[in-house]
Protein backbone atom coordinates (compact mmCIF):
# COMPACT_ATOMS: atom_id res chain seq x y z
CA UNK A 1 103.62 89.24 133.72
CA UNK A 2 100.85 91.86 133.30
CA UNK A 3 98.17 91.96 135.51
CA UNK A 4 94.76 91.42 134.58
CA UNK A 5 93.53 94.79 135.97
CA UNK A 6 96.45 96.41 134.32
CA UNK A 7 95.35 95.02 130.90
CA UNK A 8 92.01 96.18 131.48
CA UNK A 9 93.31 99.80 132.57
CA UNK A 10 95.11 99.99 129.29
CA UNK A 11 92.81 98.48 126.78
CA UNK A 12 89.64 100.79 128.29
CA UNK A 13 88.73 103.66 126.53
CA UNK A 14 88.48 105.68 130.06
CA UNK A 15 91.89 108.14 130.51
CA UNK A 16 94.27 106.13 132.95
CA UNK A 17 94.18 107.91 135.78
CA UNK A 18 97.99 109.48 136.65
CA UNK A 19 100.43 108.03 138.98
CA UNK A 20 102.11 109.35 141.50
CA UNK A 21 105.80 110.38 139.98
CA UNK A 22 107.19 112.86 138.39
CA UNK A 23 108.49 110.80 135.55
CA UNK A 24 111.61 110.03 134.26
CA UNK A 25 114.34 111.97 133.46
CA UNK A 26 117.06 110.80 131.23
CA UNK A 27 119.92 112.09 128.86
CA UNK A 28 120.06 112.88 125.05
CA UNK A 29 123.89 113.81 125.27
CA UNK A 30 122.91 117.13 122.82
CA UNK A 31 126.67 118.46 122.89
CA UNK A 32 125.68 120.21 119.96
CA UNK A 33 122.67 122.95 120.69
CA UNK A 34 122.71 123.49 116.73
CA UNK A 35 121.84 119.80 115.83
CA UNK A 36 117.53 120.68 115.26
CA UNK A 37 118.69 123.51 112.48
CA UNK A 38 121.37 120.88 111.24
CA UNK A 39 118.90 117.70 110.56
CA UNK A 40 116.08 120.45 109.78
CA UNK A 41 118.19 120.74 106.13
CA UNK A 42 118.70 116.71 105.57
CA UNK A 43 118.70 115.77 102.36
CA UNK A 44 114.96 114.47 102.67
CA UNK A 45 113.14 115.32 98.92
CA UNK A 46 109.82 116.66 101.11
CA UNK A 47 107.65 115.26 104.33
CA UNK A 48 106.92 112.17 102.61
CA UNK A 49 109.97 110.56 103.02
CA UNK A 50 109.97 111.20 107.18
CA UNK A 51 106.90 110.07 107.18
CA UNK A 52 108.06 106.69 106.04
CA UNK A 53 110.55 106.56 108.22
CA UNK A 54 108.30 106.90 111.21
CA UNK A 55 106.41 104.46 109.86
CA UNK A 56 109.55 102.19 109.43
CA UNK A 57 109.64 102.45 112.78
CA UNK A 58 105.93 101.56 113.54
CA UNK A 59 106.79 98.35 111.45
CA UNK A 60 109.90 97.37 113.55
CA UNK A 61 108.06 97.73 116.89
CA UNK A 62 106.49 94.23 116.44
CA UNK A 63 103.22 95.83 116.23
CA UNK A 64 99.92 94.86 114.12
CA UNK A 65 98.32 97.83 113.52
CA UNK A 66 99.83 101.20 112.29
CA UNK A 67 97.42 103.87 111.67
CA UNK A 68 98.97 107.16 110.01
CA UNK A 69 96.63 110.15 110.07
CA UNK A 70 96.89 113.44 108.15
CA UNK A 71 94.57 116.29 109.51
CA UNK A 72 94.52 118.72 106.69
CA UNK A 73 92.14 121.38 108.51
CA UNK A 74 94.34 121.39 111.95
CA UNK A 75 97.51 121.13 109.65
CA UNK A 76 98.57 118.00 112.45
CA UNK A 77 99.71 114.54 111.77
CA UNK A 78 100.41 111.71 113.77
CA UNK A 79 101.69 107.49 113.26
CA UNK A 80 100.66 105.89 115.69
CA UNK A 81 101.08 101.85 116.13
CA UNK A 82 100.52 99.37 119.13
CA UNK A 83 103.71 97.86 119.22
CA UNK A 84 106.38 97.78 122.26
CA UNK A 85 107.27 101.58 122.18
CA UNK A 86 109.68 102.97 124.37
CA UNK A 87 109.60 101.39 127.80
CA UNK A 88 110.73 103.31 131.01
CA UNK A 89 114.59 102.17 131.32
CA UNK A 90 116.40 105.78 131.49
CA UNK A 91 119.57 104.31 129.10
CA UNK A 92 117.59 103.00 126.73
CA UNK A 93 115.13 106.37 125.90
CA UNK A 94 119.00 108.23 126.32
CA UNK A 95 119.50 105.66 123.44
CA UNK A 96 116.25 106.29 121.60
CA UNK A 97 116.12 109.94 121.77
CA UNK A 98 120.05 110.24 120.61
CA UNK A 99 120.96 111.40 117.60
CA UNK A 100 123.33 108.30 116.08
CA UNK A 101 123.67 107.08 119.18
CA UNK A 102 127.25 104.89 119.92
CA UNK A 103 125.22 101.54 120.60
CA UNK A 104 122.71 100.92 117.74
CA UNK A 105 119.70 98.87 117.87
CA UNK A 106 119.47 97.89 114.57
CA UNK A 107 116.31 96.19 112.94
CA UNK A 108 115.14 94.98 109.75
CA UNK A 109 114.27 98.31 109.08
CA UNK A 110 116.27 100.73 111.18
CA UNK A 111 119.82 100.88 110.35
CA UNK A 112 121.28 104.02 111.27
CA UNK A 113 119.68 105.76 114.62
CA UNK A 114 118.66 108.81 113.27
CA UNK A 115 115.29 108.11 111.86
CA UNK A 116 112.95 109.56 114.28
CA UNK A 117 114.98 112.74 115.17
CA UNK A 118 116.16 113.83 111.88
CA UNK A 119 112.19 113.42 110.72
CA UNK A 120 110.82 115.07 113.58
CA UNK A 121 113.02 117.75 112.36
CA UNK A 122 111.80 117.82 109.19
CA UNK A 123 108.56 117.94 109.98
CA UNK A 124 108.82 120.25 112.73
CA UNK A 125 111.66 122.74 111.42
CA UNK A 126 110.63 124.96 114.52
CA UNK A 127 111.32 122.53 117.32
CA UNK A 128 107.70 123.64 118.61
CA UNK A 129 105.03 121.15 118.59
CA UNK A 130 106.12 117.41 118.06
CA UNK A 131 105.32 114.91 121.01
CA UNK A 132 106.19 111.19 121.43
CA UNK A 133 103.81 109.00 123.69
CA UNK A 134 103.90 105.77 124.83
CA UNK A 135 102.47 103.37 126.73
CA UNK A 136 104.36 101.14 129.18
CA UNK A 137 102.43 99.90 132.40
CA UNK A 138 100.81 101.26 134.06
CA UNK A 139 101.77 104.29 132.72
CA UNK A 140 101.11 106.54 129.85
CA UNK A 141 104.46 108.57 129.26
CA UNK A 142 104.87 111.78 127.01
CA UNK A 143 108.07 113.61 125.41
CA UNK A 144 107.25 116.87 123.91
CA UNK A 145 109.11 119.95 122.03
CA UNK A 146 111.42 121.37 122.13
CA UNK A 147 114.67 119.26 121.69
CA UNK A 148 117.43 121.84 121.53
CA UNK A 149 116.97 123.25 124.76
CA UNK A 150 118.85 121.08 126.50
CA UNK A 151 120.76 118.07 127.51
CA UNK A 152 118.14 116.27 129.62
CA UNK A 153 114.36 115.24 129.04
CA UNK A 154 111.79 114.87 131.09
CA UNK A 155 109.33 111.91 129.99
CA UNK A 156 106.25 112.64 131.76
CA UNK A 157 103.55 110.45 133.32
CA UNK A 158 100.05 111.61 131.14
CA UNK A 159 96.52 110.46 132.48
CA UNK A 160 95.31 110.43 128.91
CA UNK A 161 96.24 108.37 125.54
CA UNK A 162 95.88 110.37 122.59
CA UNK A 163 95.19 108.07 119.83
CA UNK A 164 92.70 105.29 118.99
CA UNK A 165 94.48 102.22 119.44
CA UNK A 166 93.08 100.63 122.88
CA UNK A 167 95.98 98.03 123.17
CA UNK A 168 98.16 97.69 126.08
CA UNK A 169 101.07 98.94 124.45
CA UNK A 170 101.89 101.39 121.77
CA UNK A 171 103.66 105.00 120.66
CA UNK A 172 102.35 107.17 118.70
CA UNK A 173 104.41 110.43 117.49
CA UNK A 174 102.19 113.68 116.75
CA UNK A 175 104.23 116.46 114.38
CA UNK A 176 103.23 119.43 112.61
CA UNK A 177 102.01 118.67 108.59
CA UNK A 178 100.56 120.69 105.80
CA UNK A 179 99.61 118.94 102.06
CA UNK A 180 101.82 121.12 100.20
CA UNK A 181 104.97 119.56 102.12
CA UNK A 182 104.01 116.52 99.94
CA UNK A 183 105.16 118.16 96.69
CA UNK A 184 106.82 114.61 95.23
CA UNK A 185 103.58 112.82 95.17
CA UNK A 186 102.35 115.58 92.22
CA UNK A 187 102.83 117.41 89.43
CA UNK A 188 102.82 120.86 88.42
CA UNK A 189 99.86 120.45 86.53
CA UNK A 190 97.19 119.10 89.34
CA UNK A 191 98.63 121.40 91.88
CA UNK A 192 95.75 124.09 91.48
CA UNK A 193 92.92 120.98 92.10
CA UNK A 194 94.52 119.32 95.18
CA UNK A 195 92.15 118.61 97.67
CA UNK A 196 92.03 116.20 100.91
CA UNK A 197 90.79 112.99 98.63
CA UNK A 198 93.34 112.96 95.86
CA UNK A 199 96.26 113.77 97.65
CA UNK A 200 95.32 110.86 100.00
CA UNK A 201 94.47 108.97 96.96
CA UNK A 202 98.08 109.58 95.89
CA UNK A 203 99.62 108.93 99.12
CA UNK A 204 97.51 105.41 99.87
CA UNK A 205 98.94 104.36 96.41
CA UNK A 206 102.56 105.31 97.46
CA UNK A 207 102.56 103.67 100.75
CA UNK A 208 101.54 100.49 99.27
CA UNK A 209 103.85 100.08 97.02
CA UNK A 210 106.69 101.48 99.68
CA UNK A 211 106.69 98.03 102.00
CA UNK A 212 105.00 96.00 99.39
CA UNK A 213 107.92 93.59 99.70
CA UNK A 214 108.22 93.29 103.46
CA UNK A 215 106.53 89.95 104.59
CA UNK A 216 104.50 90.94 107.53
CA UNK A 217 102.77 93.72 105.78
CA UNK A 218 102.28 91.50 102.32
CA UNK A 219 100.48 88.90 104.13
CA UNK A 220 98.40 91.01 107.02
CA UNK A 221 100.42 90.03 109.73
CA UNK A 222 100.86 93.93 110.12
CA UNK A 223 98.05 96.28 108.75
CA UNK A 224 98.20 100.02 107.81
CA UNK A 225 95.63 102.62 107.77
CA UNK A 226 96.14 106.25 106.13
CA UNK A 227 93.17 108.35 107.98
CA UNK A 228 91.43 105.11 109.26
CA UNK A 229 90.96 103.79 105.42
CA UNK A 230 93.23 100.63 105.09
CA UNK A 231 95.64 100.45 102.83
CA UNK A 232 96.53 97.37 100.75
CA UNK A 233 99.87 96.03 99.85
CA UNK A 234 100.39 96.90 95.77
CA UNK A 235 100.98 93.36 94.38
CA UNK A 236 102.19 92.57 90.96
CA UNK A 237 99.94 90.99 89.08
CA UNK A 238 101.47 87.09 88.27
CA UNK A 239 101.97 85.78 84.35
CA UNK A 240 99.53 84.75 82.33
CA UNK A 241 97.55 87.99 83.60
CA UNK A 242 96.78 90.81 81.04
CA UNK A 243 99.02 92.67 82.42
CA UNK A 244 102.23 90.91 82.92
CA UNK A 245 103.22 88.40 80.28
CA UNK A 246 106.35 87.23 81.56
CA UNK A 247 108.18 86.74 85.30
CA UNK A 248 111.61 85.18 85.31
CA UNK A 249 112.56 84.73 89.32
CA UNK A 250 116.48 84.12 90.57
CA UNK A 251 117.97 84.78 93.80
CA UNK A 252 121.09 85.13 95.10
CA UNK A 253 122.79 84.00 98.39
CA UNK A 254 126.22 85.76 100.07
CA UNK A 255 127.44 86.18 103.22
CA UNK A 256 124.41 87.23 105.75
CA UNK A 257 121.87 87.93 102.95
CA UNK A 258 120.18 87.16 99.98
CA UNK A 259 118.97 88.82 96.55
CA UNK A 260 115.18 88.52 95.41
CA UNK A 261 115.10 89.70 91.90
CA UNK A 262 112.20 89.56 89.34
CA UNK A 263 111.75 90.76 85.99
CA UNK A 264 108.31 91.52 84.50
CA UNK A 265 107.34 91.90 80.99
CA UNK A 266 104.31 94.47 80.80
CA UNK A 267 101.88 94.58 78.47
CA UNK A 268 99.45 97.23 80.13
CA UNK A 269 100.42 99.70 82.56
CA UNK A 270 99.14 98.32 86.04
CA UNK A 271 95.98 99.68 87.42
CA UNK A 272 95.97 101.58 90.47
CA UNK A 273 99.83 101.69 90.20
CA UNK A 274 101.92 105.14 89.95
CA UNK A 275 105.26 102.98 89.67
CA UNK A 276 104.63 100.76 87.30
CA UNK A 277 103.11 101.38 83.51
CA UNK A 278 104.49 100.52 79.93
CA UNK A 279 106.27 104.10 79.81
CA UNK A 280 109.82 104.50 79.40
CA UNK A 281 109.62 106.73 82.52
CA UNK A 282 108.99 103.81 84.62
CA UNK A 283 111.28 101.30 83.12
CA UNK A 284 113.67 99.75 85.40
CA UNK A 285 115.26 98.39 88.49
CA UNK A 286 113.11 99.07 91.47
CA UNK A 287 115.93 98.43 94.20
CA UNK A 288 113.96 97.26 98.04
CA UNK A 289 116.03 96.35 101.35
CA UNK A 290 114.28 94.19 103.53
CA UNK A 291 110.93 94.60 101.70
CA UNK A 292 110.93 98.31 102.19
CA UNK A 293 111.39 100.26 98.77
CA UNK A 294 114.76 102.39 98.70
CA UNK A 295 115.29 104.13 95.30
CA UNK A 296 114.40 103.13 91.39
CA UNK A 297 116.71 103.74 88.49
CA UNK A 298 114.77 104.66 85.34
CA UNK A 299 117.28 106.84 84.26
CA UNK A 300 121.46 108.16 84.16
CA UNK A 301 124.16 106.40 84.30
CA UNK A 302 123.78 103.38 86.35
CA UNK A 303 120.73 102.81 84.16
CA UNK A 304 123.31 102.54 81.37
CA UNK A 305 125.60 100.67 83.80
CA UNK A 306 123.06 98.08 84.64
CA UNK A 307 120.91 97.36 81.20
CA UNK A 308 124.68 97.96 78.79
CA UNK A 309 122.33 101.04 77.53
CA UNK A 310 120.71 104.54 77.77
CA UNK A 311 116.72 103.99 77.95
CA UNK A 312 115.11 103.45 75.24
CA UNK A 313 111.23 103.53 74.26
CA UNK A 314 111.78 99.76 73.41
CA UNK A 315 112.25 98.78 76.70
CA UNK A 316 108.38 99.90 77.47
CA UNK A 317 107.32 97.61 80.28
CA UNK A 318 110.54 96.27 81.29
CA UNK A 319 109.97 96.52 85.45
CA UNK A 320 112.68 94.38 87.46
CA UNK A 321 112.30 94.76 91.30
CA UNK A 322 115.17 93.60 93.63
CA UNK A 323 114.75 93.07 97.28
CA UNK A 324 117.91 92.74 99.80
CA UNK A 325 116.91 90.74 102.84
CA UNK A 326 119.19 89.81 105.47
CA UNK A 327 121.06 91.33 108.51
CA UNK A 328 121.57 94.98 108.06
CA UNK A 329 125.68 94.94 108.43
CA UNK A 330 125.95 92.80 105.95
CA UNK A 331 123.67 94.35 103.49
CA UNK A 332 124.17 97.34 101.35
CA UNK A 333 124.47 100.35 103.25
CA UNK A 334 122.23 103.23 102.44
CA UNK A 335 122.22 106.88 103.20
CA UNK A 336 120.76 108.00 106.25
CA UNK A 337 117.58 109.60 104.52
CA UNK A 338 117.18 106.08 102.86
CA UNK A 339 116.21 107.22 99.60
CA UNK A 340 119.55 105.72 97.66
CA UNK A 341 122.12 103.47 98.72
CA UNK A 342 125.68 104.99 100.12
CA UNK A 343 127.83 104.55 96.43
CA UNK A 344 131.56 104.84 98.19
CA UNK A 345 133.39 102.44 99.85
CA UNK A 346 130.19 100.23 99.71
CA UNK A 347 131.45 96.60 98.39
CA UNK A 348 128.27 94.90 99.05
CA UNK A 349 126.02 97.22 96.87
CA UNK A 350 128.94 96.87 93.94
CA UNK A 351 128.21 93.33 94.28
CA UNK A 352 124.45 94.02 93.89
CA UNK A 353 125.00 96.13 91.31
CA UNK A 354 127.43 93.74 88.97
CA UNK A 355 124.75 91.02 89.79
CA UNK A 356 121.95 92.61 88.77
CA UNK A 357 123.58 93.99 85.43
CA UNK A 358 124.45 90.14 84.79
CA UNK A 359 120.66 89.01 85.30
CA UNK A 360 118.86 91.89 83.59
CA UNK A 361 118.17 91.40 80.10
CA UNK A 362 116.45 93.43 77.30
CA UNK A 363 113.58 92.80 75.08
CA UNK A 364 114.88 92.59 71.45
CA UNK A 365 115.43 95.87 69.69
CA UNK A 366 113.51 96.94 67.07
CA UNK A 367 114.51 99.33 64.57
CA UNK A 368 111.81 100.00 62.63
CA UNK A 369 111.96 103.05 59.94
CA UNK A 370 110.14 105.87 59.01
CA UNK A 371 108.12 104.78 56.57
CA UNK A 372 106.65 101.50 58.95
CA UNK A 373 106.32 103.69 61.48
CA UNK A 374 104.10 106.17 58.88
CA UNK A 375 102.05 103.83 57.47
CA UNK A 376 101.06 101.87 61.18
CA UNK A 377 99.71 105.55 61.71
CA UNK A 378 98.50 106.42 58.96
CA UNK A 379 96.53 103.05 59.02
CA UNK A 380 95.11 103.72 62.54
CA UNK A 381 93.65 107.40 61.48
CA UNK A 382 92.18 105.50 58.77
CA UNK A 383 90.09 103.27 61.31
CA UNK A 384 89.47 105.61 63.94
CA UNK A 385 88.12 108.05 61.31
CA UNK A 386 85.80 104.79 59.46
CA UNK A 387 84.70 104.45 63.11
CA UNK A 388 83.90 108.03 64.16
CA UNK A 389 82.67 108.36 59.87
CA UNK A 390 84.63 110.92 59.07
CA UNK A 391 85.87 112.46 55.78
CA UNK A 392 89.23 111.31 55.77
CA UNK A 393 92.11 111.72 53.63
CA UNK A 394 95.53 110.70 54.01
CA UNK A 395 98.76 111.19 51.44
CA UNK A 396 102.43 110.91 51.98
CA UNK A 397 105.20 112.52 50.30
CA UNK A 398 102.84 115.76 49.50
CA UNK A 399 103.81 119.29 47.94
CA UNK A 400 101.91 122.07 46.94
CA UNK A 401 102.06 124.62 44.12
CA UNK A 402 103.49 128.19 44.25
CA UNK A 403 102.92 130.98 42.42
CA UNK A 404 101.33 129.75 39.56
CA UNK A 405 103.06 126.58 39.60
CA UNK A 406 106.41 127.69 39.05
CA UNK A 407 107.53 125.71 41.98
CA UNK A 408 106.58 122.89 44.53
CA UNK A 409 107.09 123.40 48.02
CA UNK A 410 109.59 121.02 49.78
CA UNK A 411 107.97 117.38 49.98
CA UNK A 412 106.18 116.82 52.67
CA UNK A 413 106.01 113.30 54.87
CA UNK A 414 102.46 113.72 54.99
CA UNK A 415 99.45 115.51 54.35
CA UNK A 416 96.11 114.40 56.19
CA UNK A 417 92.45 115.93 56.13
CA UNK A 418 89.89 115.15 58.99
CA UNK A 419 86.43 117.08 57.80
CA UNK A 420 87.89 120.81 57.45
CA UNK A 421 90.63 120.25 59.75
CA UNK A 422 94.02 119.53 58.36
CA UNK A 423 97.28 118.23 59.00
CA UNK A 424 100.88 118.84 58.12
CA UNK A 425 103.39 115.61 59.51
CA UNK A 426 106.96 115.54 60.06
CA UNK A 427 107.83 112.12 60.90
CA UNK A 428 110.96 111.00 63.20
CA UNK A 429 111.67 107.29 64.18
CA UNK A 430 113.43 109.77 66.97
CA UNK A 431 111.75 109.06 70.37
CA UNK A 432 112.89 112.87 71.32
CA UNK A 433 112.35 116.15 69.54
CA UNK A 434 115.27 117.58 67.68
CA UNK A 435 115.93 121.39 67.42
CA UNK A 436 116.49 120.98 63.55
CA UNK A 437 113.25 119.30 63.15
CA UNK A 438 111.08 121.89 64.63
CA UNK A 439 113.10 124.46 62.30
CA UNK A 440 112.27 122.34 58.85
CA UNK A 441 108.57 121.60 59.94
CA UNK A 442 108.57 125.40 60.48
CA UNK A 443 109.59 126.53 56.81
CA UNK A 444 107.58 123.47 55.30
CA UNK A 445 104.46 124.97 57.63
CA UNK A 446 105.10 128.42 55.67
CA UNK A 447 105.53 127.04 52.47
CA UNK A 448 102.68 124.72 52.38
CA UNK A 449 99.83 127.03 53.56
CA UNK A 450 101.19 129.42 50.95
CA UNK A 451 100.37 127.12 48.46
CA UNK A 452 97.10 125.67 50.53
CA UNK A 453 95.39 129.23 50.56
CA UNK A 454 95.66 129.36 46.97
CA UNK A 455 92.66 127.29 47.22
CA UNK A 456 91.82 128.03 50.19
CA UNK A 457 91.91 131.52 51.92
CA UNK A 458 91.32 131.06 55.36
CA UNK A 459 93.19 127.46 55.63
CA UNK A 460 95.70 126.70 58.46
CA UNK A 461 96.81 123.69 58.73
CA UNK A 462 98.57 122.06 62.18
CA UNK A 463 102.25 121.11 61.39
CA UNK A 464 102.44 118.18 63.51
CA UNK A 465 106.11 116.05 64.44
CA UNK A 466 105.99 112.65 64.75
CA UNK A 467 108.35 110.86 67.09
CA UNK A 468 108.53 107.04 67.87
CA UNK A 469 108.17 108.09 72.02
CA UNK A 470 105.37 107.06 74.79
CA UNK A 471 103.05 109.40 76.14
CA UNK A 472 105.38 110.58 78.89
CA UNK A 473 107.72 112.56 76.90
CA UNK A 474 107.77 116.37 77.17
CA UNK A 475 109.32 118.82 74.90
CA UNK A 476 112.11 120.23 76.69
CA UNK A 477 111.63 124.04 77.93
CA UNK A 478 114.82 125.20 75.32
CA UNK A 479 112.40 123.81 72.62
CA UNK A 480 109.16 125.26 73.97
CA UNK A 481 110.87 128.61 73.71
CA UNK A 482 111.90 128.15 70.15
CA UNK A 483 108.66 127.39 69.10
CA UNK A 484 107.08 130.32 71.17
CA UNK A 485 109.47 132.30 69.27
CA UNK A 486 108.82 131.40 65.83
CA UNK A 487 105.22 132.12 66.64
CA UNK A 488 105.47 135.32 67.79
CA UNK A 489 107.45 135.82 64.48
CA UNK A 490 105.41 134.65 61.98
CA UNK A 491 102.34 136.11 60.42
CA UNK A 492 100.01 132.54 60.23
CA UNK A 493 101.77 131.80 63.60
CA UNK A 494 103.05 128.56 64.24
CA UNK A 495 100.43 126.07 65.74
CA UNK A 496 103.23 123.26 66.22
CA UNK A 497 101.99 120.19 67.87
CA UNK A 498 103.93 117.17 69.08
CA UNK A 499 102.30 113.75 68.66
CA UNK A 500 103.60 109.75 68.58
CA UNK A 501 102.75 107.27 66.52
CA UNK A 502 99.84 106.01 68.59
CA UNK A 503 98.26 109.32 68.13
CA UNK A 504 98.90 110.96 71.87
CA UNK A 505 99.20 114.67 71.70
CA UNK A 506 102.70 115.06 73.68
CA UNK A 507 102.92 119.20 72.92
CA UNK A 508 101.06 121.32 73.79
CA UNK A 509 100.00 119.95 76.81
CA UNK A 510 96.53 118.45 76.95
């Protein structure tokens, strides 16, 4: 049993003082000198997935604080938790410092013994600058760069801690970081305005929903801190809220494990949530194993293979979330980054799979044609101009005179004027753009502010596609170019514009 002048050593903000040895030298059986350069190239999307697996770790070590901290000035980062870290028996740090070592000490949430190593690698392509500390008493004991070198390590005895947890016991792991390594929290489009506060922003949102299944960190038993701000579990919102209309719960037991599934109906896309909104983008299965989040499928062929269909925009807020709990040999094995389940020779995630696809279920398709789709739109620029009092006129099946009324240009969907602005509509019960759509709304542009500046000169009006789509889609680049072309080409220019029926502006971007 500790002592109590031990506890008081460790828990005092005063550097323990040094012992006397020289400390501990074990193995890491590196047959392979090459092994840094090999893991440095893992199939890891960018740093935020290693840094999820560190703090796997943190969450296995039985601790109750974890405290993650990004230093975007010193380009540093550490995770550091107060949990039982390493301890000072040479086989097990041989063990621990290992790459898939041959005994395994699996967890909850380590599975295949590569974690920390293949991250560090990640992080730290360079083998420089990484250290791993931790405290086991009386001692403070510290693992630094590099790891090829050779076959043995030295864990040294340190007089001082360097984090902020006070507790008797605890790691923390210090690596090399920069924000742009975080590339799969944004987009293209906010890249030129990231700063320290969003990107931490968008990271505190992603690591709550990433273990907002796993039980110790949903009810507080473990708490997490991104740059000493804590960060809350993301939680689902129940029925009857404004957001979620419906829940339908089922489980499922097999040998060693169990399936959580739940389905949500959404009405609104949940606040605060990056995951989660009435988009077809985000509709899904959101697979977790042991409450930590492993991949979605949104999209592709399983999609197809779980929901009997290809994604559709009327299966906006369809969110079903799936959490495998259980011993980790008898669960569905995942791929060593753990960012998608292993999809070979891996009979318990078939079984998952053929569950799920039996459980799922749609939301009734609608089919609804052009012309409801026209007139719902046509009916909501009606009120939004009555609101805003605007002059306002709106006609469908339009054409316009040419030369001297000899002929009508080709009939137009719709024609719509907004004070002197005006409007040319294609409309498409499509929820994508086609190729020959963008050509006819082209040579119906042409025609129609022939016969518009008959009237009036200087007139040209926006030829405008309608599509039955949410307000993620984007025009595919192949399509962007066409336009671009047929622009450059044309003497009024082509001022196409992409909209849906609920009046979002989906090309050009906003």
């Amino acid at each position: 049993m500790m002592s109590s002048k031990t506890k008081k050593i460790l828990t005092s903000t005063q550097p323990v003082q040094a012992a006397p040895l020289s400390g501990i030298r074990f193995s890491v059986r590196n047959s392979n000198r090459g092994l840094w350069d090999v893991w440095k190239k893992n199939e890891y999307e960018d740093s935020l997935q290693p840094i999820k697996e560190m703090g796997d770790n943190a969450f296995a070590s039985r601790s109750s604080k974890v405290y993650i901290n990004l230093d975007f000035d010193k380009n540093r980062g550490s995770i550091e938790d107060n949990g039982v870290g390493f301890g000072n028996d040479p086989e097990e740090l041989t063990r621990c410092f290992t790459y898939g070592p041959e005994k395994l000490r699996q967890t909850n949430l380590n599975e295949h013994g590569c974690g920390m190593k293949s991250s560090l690698a990640i992080l730290d392509p360079e083998d420089k600058s990484w250290s791993v500390t931790w405290k086991f008493a009386p001692f403070i004991y510290q693992v630094c760069a590099p790891y090829a070198k050779a076959d043995e390590f030295q864990a040294n005895v340190v007089d001082k801690w360097p984090g902020i947890l006070q507790d008797a016991t605890g790691t923390i792991i210090e690596f090399p970081f920069h924000k742009e390594s975080l590339s799969s929290l944004y987009t293209k489009k906010i890249t030129a305005t990231l700063n320290k506060d969003n990107m931490l922003g968008m990271l505190r949102k992603e690591l709550s929903h990433t273990w907002m299944l796993l039980e110790s960190f949903r009810t507080g038993k473990v708490q997490l801190f991104l740059n000493g701000e804590k960060v809350e579990p993301f939680i689902i919102p129940t029925v009857n809220s404004e957001y979620v209309s419906k829940v339908e719960n089922k489980t499922f037991e097999f040998d060693g494990g169990k399936l959580f599934f739940s389905q949500y109906k959404l009405e609104k896309s949940l606040e605060g949530s990056k995951w989660f909104k009435v988009a077809m983008a985000s509709n899904g299965v959101y697979f977790f194993k042991n409450g930590r989040f492993i991949t979605r499928v949104t999209s592709g062929s399983l999609y197809n293979r779980i929901f009997g269909q290809s994604p559709h925009n009327n299966h906006n807020g369809t969110i079903v979330t799936v959490n495998a709990e259980g011993d980790q040999n008898k669960l569905p094995i995942t791929v060593p980054t753990k960012n998608g389940f292993k999809t070979s020779n891996n009979p318990v995630y078939d079984m998952m799979i053929e569950w799920v696809s039996k459980n799922v279920h749609l939301p009734k398709e609608e089919n609804p044609s052009e012309e409801s789709l026209l007139a719902r739109f046509q009916k909501n620029r009606e009120n939004v101009c009555k609101t805003m009092k605007l002059k306002h006129n709106f006609e469908t099946e339009k054409t316009f005179p040419l030369e001297n009324d000899k002929f009508f240009s080709p009939s137009l969907d719709a024609y719509e004027t907004v004070g002197d602005a005006a409007y040319l509509y294609e409309a498409k019960k499509d929820n994508k753009v086609q190729l020959q759509t963008i050509l006819q709304i082209h040579g119906n542009f042409v025609l129609a502010t022939s016969g518009l500046q008959v009237t009036q000169a200087n007139l040209i009006p926006t030829p405008v596609i309608l599509i039955h789509s949410d307000s993620s889609y984007v025009l595919p680049d192949s399509l962007v170019a066409t336009v671009n072309e047929l622009k450059k080409n044309s003497k009024l220019g082509f001022p196409l514009e992409v909209w849906n029926y609920d009046g979002d502006v989906l090309f050009p971007p906003q």
